[in-house]
C-alpha atoms as a PDB file:
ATOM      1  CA  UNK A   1       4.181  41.829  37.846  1.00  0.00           C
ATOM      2  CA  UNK A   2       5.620  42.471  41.202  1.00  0.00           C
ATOM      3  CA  UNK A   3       4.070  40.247  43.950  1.00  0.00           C
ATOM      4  CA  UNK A   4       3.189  41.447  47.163  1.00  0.00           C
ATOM      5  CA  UNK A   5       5.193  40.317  50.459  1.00  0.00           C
ATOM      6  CA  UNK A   6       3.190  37.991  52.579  1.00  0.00           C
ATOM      7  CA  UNK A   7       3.285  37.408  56.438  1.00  0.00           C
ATOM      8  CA  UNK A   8       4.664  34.001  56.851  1.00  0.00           C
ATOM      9  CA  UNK A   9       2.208  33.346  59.970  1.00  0.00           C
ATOM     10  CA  UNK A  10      -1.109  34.798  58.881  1.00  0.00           C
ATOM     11  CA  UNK A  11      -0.540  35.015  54.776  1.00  0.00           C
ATOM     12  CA  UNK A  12      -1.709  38.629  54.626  1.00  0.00           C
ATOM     13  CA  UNK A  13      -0.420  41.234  52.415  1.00  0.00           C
ATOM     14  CA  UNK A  14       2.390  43.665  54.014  1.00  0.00           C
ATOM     15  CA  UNK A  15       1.408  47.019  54.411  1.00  0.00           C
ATOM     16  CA  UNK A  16       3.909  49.303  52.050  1.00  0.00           C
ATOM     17  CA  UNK A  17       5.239  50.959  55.297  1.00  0.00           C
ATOM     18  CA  UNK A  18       6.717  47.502  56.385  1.00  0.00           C
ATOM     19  CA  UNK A  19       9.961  46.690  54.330  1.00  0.00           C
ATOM     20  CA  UNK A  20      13.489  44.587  55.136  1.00  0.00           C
ATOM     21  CA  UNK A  21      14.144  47.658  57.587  1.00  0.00           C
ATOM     22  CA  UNK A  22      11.116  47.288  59.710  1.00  0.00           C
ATOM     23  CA  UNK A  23      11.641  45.727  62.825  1.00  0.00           C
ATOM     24  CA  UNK A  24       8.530  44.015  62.291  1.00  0.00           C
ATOM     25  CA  UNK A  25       9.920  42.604  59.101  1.00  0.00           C
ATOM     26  CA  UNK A  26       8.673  39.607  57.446  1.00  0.00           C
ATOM     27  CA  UNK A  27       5.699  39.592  60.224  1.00  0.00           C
ATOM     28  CA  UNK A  28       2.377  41.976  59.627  1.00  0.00           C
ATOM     29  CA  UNK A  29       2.343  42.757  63.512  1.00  0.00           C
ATOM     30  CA  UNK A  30       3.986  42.295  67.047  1.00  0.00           C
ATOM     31  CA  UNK A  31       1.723  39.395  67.450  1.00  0.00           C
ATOM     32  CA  UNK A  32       2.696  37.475  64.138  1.00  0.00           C
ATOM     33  CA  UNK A  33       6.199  38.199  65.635  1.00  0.00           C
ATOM     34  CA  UNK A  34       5.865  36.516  69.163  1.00  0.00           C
ATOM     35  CA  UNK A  35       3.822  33.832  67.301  1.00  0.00           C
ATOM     36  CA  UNK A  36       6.594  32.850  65.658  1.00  0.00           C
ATOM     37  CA  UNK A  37       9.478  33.256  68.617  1.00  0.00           C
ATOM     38  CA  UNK A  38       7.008  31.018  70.889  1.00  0.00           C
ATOM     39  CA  UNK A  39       6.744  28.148  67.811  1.00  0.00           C
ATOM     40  CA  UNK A  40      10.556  28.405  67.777  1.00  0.00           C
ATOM     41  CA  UNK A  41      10.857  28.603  71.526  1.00  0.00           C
ATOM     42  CA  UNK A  42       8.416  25.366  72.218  1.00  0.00           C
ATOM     43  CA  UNK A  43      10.171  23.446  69.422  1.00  0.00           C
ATOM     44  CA  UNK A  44       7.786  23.503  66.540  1.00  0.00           C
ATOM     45  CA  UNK A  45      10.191  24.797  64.803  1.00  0.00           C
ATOM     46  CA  UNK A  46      13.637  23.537  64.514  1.00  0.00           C
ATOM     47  CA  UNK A  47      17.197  23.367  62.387  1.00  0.00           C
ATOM     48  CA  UNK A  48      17.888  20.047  61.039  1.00  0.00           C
ATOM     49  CA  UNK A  49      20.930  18.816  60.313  1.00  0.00           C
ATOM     50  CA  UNK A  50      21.933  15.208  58.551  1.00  0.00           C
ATOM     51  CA  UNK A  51      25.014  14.032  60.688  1.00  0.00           C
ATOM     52  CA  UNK A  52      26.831  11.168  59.423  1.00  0.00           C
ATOM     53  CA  UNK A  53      27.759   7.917  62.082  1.00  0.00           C
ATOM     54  CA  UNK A  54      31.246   9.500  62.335  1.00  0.00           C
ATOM     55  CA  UNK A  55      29.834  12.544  63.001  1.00  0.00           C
ATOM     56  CA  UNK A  56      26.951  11.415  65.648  1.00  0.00           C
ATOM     57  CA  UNK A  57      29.814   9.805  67.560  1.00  0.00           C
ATOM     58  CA  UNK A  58      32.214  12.542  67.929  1.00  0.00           C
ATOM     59  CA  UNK A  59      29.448  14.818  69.202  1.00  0.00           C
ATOM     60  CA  UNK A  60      28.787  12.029  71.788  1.00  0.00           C
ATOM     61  CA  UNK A  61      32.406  11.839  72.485  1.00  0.00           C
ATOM     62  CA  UNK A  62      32.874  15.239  72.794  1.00  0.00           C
ATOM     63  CA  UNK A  63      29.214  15.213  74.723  1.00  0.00           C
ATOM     64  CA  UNK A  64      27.851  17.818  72.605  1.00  0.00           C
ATOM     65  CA  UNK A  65      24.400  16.715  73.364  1.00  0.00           C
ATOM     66  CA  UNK A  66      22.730  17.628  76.740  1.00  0.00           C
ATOM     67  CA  UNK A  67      22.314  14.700  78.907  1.00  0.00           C
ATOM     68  CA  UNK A  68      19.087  12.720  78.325  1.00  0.00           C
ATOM     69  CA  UNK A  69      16.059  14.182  79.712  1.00  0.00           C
ATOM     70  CA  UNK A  70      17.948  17.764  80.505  1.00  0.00           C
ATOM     71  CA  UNK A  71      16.780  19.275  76.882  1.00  0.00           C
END
């Protein structure tokens, strides 16, 4: 059995016309879309990344980070 392609924001079925070409693609809509850029955008969402002491200090070294309070 084939299972159907979900919207990751609202959990509804695709519709058939929206495939990995779509510009719309994995959203249902423009608004599932911009729903998702604004979570990433206000930091609900966000990459993690384990960094090892060695690595935490050569990022402050190199000041990788933004200064405190500037992010």
């Amino acid at each position: 059995m084939i299972s159907r392609l979900t919207c990751p924001i609202c959990k509804n079925d695709l519709p058939v016309e929206i495939d990995g070409d779509s510009a719309l693609f994995p959203f249902c809509s423009k608004r599932c879309k911009y729903v998702d850029l604004n979570r990433w955008m206000t930091g609900e969402y966000m990459v993690v990344e384990d960094l090892s002491p060695e690595q935490i200090e050569s990022q402050l070294m190199n000041e990788e980070f933004p200064p405190e309070g500037l992010d």
